[in-house]
PDB file of N, CA and C in Angstrom:
ATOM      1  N   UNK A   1     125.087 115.310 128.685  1.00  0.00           N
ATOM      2  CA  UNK A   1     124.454 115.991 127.569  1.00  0.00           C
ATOM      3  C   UNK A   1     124.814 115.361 126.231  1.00  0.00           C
ATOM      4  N   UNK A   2     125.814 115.235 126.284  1.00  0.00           N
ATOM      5  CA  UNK A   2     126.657 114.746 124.849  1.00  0.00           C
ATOM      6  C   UNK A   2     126.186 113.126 124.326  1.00  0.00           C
ATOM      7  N   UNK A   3     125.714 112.188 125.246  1.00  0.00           N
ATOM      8  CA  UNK A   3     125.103 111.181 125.431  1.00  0.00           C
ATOM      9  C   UNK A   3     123.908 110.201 124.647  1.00  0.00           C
ATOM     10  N   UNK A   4     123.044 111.703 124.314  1.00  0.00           N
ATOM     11  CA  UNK A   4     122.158 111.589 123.370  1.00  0.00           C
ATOM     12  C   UNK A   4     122.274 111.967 122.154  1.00  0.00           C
ATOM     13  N   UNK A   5     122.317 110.893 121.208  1.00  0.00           N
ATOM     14  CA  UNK A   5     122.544 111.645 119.341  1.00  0.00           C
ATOM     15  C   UNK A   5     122.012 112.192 119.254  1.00  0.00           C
ATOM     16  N   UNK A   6     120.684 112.706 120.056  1.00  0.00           N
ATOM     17  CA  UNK A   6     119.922 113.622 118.681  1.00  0.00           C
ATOM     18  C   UNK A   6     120.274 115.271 119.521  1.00  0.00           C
ATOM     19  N   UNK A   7     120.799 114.880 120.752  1.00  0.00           N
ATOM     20  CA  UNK A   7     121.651 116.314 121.184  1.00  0.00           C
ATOM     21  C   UNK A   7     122.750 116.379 120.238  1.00  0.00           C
ATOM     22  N   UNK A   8     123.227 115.534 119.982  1.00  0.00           N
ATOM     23  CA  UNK A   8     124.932 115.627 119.571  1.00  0.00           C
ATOM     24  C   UNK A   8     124.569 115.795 117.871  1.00  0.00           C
ATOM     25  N   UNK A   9     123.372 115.983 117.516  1.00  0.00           N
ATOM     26  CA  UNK A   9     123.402 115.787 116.213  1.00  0.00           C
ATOM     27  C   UNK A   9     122.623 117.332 115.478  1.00  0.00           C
ATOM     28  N   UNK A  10     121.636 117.948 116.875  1.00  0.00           N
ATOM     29  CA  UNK A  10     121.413 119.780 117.557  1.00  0.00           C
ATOM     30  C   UNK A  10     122.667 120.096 117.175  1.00  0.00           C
ATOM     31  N   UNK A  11     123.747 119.911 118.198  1.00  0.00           N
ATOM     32  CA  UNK A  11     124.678 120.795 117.986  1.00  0.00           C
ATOM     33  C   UNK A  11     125.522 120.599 116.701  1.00  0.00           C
ATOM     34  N   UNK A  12     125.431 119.694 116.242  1.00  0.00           N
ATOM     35  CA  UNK A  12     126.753 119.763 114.909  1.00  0.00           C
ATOM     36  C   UNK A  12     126.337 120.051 113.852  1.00  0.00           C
ATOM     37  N   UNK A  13     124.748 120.093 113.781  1.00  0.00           N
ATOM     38  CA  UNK A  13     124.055 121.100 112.911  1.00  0.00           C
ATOM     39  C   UNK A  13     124.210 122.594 112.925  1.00  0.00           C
ATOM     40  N   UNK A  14     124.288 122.853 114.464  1.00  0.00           N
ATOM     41  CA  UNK A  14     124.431 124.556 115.065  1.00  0.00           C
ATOM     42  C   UNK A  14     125.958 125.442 114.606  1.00  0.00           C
ATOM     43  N   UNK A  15     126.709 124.293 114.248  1.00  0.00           N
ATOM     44  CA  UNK A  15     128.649 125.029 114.177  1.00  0.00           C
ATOM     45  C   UNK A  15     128.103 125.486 112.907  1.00  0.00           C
ATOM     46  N   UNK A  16     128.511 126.616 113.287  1.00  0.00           N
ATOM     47  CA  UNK A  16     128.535 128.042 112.541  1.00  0.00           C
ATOM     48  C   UNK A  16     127.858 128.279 111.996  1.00  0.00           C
ATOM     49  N   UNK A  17     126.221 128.278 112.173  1.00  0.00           N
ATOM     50  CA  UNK A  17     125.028 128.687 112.056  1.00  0.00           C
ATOM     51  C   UNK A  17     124.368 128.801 112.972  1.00  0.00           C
ATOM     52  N   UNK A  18     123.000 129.657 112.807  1.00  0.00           N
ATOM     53  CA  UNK A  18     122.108 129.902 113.726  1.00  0.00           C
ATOM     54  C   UNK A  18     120.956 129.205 113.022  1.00  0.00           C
ATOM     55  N   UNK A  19     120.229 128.604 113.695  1.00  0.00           N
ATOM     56  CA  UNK A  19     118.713 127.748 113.018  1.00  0.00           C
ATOM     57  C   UNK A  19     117.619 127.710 114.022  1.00  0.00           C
ATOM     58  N   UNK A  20     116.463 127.921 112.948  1.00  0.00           N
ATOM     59  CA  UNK A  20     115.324 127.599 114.124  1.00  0.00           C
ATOM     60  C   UNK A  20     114.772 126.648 114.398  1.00  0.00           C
ATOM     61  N   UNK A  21     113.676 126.237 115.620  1.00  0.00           N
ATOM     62  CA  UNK A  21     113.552 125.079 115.555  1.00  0.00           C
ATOM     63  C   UNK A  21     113.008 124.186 114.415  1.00  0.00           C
ATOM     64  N   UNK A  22     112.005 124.419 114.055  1.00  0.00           N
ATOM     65  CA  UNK A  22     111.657 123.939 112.914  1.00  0.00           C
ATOM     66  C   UNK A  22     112.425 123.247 111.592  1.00  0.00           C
ATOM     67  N   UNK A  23     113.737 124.195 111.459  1.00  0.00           N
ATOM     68  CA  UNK A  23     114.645 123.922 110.385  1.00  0.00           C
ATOM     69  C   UNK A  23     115.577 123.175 111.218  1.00  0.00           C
ATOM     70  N   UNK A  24     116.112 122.877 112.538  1.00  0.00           N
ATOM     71  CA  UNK A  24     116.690 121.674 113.019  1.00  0.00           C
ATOM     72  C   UNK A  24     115.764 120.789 113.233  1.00  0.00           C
ATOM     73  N   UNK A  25     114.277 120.345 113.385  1.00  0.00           N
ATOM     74  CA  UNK A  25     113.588 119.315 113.371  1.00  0.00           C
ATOM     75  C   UNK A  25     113.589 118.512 112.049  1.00  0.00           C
ATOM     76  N   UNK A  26     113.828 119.505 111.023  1.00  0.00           N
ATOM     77  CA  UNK A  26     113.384 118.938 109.965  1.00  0.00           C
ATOM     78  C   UNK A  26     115.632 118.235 109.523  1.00  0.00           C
ATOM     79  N   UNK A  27     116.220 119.252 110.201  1.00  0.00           N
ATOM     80  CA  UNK A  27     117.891 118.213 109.106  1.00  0.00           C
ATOM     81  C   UNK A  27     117.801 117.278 110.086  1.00  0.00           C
ATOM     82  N   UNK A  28     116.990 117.428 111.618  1.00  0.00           N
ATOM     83  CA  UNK A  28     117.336 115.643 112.565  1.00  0.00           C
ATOM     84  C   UNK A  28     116.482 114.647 112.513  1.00  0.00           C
ATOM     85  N   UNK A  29     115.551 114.772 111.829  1.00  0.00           N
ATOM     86  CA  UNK A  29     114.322 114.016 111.586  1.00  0.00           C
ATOM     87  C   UNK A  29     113.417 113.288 112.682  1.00  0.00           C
ATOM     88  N   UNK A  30     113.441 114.720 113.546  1.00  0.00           N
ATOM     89  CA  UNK A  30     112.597 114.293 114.827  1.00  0.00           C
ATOM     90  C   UNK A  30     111.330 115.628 114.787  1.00  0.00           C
ATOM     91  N   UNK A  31     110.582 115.140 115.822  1.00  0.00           N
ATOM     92  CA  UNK A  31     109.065 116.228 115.491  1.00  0.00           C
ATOM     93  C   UNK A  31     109.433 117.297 116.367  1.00  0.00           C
ATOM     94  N   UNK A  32     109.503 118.971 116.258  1.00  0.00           N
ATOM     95  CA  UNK A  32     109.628 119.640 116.483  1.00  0.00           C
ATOM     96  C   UNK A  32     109.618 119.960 117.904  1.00  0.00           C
ATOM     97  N   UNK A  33     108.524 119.480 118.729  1.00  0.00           N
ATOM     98  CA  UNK A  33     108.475 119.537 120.299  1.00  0.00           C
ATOM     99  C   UNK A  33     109.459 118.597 120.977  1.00  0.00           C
ATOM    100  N   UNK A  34     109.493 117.614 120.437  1.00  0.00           N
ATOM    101  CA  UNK A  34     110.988 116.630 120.925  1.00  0.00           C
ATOM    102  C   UNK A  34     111.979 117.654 120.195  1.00  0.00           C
ATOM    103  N   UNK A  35     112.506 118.112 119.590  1.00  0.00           N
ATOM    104  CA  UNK A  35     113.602 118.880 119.421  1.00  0.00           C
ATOM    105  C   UNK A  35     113.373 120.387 120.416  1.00  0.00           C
ATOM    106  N   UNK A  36     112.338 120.974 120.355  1.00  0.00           N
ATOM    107  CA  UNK A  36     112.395 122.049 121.650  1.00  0.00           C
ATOM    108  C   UNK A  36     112.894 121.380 123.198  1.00  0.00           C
ATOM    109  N   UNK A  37     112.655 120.360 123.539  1.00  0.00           N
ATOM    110  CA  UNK A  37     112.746 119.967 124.597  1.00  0.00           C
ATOM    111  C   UNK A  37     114.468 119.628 124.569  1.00  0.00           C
ATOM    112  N   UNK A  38     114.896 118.723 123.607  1.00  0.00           N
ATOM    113  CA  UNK A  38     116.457 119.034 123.796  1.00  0.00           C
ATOM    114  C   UNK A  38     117.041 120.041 123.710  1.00  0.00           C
ATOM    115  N   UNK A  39     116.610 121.057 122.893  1.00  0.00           N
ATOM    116  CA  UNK A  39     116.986 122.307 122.923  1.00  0.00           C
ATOM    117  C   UNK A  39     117.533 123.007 124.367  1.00  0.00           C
ATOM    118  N   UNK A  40     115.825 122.926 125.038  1.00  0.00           N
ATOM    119  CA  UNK A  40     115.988 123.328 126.448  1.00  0.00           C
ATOM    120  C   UNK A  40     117.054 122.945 127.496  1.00  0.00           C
ATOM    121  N   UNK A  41     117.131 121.399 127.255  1.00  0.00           N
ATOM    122  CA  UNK A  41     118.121 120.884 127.991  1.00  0.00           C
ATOM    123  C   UNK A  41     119.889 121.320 127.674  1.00  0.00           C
ATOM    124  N   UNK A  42     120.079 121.473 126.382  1.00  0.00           N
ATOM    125  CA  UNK A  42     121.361 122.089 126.097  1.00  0.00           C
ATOM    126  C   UNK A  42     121.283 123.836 126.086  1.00  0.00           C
ATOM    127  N   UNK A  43     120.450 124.326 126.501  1.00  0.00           N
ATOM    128  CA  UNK A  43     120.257 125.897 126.859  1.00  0.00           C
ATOM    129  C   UNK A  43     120.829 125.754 128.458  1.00  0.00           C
ATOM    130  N   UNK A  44     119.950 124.918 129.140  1.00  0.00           N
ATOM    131  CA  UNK A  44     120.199 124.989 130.878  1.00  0.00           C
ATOM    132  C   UNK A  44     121.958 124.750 130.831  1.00  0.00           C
ATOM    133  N   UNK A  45     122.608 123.865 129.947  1.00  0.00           N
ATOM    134  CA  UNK A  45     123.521 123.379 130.214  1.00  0.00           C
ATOM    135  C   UNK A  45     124.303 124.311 129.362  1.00  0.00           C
ATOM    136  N   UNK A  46     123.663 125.517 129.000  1.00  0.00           N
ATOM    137  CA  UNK A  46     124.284 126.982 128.853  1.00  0.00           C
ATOM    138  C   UNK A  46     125.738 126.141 127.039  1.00  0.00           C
ATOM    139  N   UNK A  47     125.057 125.274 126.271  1.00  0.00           N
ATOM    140  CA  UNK A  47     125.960 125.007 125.492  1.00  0.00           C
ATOM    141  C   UNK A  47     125.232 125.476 124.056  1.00  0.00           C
ATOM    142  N   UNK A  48     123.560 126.013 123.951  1.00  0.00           N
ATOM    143  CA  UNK A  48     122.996 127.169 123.028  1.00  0.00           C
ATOM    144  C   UNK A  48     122.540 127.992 123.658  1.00  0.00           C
ATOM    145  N   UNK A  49     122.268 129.559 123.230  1.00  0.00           N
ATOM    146  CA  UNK A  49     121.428 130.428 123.172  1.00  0.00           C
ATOM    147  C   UNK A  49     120.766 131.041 122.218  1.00  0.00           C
ATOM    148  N   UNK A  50     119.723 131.274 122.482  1.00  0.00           N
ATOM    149  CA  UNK A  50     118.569 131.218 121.558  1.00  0.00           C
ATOM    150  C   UNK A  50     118.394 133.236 121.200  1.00  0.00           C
ATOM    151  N   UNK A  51     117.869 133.427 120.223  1.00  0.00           N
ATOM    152  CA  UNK A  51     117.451 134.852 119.653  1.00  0.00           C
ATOM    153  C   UNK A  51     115.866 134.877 119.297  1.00  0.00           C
ATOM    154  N   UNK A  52     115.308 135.533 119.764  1.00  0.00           N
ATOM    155  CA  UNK A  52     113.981 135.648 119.153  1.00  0.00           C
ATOM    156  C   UNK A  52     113.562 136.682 118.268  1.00  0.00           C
ATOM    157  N   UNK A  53     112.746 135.806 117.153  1.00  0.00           N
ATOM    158  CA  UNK A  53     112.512 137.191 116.111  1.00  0.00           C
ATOM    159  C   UNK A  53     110.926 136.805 115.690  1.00  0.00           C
ATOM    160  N   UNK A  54     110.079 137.472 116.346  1.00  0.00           N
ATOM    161  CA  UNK A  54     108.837 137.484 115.705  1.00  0.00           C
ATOM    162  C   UNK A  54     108.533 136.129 116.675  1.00  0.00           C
ATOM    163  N   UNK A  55     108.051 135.125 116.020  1.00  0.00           N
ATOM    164  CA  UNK A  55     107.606 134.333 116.790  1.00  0.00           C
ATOM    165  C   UNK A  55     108.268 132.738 116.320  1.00  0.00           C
ATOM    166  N   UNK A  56     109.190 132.903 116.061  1.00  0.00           N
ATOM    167  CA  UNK A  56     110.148 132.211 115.831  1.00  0.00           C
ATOM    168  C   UNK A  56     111.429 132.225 116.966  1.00  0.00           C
ATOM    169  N   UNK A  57     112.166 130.907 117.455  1.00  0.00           N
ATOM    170  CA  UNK A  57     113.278 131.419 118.371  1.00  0.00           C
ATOM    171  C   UNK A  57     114.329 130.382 117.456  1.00  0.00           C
ATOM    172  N   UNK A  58     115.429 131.487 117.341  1.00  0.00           N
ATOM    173  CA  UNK A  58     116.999 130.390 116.954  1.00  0.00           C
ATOM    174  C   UNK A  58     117.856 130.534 117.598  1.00  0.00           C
ATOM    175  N   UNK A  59     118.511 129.265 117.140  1.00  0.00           N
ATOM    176  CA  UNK A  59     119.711 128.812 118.134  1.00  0.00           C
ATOM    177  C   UNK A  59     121.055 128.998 117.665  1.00  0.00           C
ATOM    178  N   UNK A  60     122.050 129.174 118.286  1.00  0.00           N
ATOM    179  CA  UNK A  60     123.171 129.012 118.154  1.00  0.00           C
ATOM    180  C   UNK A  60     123.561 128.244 119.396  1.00  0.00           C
ATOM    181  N   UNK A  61     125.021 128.112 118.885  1.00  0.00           N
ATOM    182  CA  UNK A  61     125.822 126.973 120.030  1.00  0.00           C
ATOM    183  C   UNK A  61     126.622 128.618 121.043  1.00  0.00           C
ATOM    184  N   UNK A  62     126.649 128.059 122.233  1.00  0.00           N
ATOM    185  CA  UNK A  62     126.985 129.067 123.159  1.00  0.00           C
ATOM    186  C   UNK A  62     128.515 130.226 122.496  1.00  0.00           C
ATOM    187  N   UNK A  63     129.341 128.973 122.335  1.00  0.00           N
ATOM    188  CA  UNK A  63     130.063 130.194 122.095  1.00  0.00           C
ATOM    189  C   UNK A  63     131.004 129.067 121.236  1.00  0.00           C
ATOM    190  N   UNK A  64     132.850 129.282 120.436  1.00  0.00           N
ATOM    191  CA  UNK A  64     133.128 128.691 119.875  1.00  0.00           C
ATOM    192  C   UNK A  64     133.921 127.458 120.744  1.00  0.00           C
ATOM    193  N   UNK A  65     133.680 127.548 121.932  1.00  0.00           N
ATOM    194  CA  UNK A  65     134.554 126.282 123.036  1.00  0.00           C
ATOM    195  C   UNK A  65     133.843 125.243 122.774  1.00  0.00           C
ATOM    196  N   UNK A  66     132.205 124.811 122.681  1.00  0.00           N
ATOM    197  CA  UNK A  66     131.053 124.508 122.174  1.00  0.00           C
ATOM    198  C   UNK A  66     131.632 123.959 121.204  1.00  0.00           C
ATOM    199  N   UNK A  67     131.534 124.744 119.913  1.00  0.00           N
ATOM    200  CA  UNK A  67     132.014 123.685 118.464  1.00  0.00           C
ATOM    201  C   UNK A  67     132.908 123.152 118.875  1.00  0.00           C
ATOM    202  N   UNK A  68     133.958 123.423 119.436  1.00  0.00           N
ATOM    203  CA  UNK A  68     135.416 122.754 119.533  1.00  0.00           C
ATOM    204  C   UNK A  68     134.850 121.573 120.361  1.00  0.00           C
ATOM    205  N   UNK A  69     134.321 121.625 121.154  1.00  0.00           N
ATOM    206  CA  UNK A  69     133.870 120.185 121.981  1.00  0.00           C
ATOM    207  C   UNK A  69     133.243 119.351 121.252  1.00  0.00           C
ATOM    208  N   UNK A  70     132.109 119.873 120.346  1.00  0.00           N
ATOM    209  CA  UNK A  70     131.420 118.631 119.526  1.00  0.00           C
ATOM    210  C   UNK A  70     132.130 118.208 118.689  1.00  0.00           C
ATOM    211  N   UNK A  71     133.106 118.914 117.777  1.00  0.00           N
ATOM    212  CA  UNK A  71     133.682 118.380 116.610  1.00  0.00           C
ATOM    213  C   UNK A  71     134.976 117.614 117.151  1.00  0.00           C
ATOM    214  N   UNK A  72     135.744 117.484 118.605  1.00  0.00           N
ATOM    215  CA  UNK A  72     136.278 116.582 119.087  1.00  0.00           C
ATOM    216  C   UNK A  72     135.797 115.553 119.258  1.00  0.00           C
ATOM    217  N   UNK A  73     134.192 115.321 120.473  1.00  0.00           N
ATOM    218  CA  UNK A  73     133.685 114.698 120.728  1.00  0.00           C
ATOM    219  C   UNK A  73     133.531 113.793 119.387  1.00  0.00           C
ATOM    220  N   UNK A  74     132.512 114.027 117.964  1.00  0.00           N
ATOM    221  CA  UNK A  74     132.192 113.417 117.155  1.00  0.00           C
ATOM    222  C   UNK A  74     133.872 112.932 116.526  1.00  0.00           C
ATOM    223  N   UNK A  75     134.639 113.601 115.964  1.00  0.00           N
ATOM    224  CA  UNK A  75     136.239 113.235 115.605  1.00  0.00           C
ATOM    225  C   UNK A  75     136.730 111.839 116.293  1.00  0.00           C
ATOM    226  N   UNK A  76     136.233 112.146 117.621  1.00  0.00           N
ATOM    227  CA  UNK A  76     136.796 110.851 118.656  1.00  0.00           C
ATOM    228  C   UNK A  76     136.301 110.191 118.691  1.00  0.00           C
ATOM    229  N   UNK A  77     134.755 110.168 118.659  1.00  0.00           N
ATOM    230  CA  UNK A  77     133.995 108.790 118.324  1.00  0.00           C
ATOM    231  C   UNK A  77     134.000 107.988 116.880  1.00  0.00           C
ATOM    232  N   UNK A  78     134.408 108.566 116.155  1.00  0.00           N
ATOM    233  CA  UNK A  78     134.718 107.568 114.917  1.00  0.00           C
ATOM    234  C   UNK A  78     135.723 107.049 114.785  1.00  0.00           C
ATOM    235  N   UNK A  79     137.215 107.317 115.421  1.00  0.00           N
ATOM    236  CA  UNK A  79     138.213 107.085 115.614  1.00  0.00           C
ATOM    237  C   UNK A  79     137.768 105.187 116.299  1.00  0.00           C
ATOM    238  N   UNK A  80     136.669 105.089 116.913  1.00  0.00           N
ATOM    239  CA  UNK A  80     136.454 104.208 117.788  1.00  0.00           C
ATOM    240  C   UNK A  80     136.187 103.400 116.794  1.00  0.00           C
ATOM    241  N   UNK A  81     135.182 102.970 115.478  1.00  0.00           N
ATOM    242  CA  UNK A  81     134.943 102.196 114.279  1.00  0.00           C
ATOM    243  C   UNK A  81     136.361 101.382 113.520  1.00  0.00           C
ATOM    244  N   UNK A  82     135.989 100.442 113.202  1.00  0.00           N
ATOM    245  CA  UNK A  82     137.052  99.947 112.110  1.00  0.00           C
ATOM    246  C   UNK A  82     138.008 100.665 111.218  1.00  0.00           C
ATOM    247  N   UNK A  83     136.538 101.216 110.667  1.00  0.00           N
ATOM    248  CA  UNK A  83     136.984 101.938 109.067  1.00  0.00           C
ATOM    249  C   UNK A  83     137.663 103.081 109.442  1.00  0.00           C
ATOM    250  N   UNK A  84     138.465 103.713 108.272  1.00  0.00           N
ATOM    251  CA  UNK A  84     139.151 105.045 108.883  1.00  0.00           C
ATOM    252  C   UNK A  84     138.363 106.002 108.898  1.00  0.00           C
ATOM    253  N   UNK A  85     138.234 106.768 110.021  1.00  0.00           N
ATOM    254  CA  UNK A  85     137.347 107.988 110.094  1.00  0.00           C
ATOM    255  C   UNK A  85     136.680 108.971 108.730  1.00  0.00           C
ATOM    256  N   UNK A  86     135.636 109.562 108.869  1.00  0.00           N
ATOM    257  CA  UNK A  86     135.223 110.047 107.400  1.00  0.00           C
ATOM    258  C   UNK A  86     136.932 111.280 107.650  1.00  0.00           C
ATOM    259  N   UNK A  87     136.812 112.302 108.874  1.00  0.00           N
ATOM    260  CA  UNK A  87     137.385 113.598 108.456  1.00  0.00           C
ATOM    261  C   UNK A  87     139.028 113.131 108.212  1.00  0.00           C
ATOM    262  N   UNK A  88     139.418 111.501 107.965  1.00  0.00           N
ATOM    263  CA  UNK A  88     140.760 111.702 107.483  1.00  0.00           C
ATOM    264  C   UNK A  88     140.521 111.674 106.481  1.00  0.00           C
ATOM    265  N   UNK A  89     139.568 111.586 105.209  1.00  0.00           N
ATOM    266  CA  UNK A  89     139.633 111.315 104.001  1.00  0.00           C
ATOM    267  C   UNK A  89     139.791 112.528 103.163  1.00  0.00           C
ATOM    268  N   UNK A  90     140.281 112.762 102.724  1.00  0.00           N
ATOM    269  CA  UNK A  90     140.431 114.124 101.702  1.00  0.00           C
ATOM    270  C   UNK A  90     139.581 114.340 100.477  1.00  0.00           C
ATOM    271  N   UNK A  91     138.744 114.558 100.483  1.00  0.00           N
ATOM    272  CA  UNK A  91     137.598 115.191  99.325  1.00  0.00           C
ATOM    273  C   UNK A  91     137.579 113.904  98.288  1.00  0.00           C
ATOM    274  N   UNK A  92     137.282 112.788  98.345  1.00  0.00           N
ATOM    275  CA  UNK A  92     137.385 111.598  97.739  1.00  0.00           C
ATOM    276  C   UNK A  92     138.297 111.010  97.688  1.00  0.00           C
ATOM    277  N   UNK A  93     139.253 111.939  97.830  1.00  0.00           N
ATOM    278  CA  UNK A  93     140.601 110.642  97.274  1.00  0.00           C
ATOM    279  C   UNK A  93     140.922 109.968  98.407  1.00  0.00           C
ATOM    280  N   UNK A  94     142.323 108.994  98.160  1.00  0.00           N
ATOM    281  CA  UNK A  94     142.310 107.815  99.184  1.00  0.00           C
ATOM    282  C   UNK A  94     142.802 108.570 100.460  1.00  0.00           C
ATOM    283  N   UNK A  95     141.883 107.574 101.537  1.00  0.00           N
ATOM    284  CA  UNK A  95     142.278 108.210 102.782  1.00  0.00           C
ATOM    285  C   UNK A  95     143.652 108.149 103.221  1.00  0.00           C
ATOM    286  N   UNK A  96     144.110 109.021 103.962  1.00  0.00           N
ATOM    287  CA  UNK A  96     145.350 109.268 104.824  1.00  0.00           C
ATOM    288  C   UNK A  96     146.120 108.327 105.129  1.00  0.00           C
ATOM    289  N   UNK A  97     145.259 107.321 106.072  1.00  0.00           N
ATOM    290  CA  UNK A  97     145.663 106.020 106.262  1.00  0.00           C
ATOM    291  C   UNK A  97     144.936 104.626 105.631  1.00  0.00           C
ATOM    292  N   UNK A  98     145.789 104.240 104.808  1.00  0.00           N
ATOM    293  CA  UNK A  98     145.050 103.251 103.740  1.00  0.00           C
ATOM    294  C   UNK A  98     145.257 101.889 104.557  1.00  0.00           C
ATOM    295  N   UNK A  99     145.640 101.469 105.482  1.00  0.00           N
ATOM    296  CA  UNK A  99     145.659 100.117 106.218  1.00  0.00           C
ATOM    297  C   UNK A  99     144.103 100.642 107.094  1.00  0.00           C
ATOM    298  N   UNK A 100     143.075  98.939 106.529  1.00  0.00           N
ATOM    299  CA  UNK A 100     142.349  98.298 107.764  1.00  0.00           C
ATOM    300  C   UNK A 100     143.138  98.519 109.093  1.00  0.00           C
ATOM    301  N   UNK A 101     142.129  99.246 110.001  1.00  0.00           N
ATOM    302  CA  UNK A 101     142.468  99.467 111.260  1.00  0.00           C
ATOM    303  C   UNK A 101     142.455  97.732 111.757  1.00  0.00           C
ATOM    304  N   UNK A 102     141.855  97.193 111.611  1.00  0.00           N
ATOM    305  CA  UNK A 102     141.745  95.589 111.881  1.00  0.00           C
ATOM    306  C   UNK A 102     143.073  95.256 111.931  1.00  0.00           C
ATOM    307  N   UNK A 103     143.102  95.409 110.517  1.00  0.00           N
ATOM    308  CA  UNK A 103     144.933  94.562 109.812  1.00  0.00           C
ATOM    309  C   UNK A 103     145.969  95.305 110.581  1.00  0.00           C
ATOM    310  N   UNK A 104     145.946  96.696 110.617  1.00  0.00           N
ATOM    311  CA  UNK A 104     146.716  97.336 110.654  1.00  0.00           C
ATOM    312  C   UNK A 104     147.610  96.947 113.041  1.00  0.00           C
ATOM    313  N   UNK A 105     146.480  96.753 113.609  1.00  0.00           N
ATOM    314  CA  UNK A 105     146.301  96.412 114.318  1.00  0.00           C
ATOM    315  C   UNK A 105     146.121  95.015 115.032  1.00  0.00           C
ATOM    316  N   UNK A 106     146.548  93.780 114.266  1.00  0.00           N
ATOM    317  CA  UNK A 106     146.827  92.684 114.458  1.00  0.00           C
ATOM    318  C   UNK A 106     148.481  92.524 114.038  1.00  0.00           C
ATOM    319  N   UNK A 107     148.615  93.273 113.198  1.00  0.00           N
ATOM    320  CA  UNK A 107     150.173  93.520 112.740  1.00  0.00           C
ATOM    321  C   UNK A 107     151.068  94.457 113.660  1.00  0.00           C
ATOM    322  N   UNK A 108     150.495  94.503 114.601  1.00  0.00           N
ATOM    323  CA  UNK A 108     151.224  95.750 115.646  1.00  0.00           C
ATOM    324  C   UNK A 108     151.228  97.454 114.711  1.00  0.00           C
ATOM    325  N   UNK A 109     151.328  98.122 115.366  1.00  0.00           N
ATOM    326  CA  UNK A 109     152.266  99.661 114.886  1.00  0.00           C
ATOM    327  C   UNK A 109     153.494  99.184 114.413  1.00  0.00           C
ATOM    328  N   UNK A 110     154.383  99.911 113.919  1.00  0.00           N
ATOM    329  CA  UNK A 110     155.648 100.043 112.990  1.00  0.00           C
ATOM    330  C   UNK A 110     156.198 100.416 114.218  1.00  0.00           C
ATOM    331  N   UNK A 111     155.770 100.794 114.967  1.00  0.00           N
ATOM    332  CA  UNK A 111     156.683 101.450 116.654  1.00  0.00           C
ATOM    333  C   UNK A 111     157.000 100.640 117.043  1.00  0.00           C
ATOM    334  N   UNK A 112     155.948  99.833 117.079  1.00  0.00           N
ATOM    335  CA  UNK A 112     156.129  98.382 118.405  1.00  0.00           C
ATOM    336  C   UNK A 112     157.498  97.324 118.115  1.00  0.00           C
ATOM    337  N   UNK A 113     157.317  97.427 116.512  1.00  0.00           N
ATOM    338  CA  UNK A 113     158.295  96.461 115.521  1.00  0.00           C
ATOM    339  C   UNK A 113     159.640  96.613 115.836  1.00  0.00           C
ATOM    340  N   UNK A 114     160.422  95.405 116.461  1.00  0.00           N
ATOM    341  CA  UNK A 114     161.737  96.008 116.316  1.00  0.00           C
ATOM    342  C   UNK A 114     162.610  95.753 114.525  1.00  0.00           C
ATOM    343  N   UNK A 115     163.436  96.412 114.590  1.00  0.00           N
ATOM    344  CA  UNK A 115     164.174  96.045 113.181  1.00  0.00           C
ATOM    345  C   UNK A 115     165.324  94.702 113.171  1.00  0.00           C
TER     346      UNK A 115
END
């Protein structure tokens, strides 16, 4: 499930909101029936459920085990990039860890180093 961005991109829109389809077609920039159809597929796989009101249906993410999985999942995949992840950076200022993962990583860890 997690496999496809524009699933993985459904749900990290969904943490801690409810949206309908329409208003997740339009923040993933895909056409509305391709977003019902992933929808469906992360409903079977019981990770949204949907509310109907009028003739509109919204989504939420199943429950909060759900967020906790995507915002690992996405957390861990940037960890995988060069640059330092966006969520170590603190509201503009300099990130957490100011060494190139590159540099920082041709130079060994400070662990590895003996004194």
């Amino acid at each position: 499930m997690l496999s496809d961005t524009t699933r993985v991109r459904l749900l990290w829109e969904l943490i801690d909101q409810e949206l309908a389809v329409n208003e997740l077609a339009a923040r993933v920039g895909k056409p509305a029936p391709s977003v019902s159809q992933h929808l469906a597929k992360l409903r079977m796989a019981r990770l949204v459920r949907t509310r109907r009101e009028g003739t509109q249906v919204f989504y939420r993410l199943e429950n909060e085990h759900v967020g906790r999985l995507v915002r690992d999942a996405v957390y861990n995949a940037e960890h995988a990039g060069p640059e330092v992840p966006r969520h170590h950076v603190d509201d503009g200022a300099a990130p957490l860890e100011s060494v190139h993962r590159s540099r920082s990583r041709a130079q060994g860890s400070p662990r590895s180093r003996t004194s």
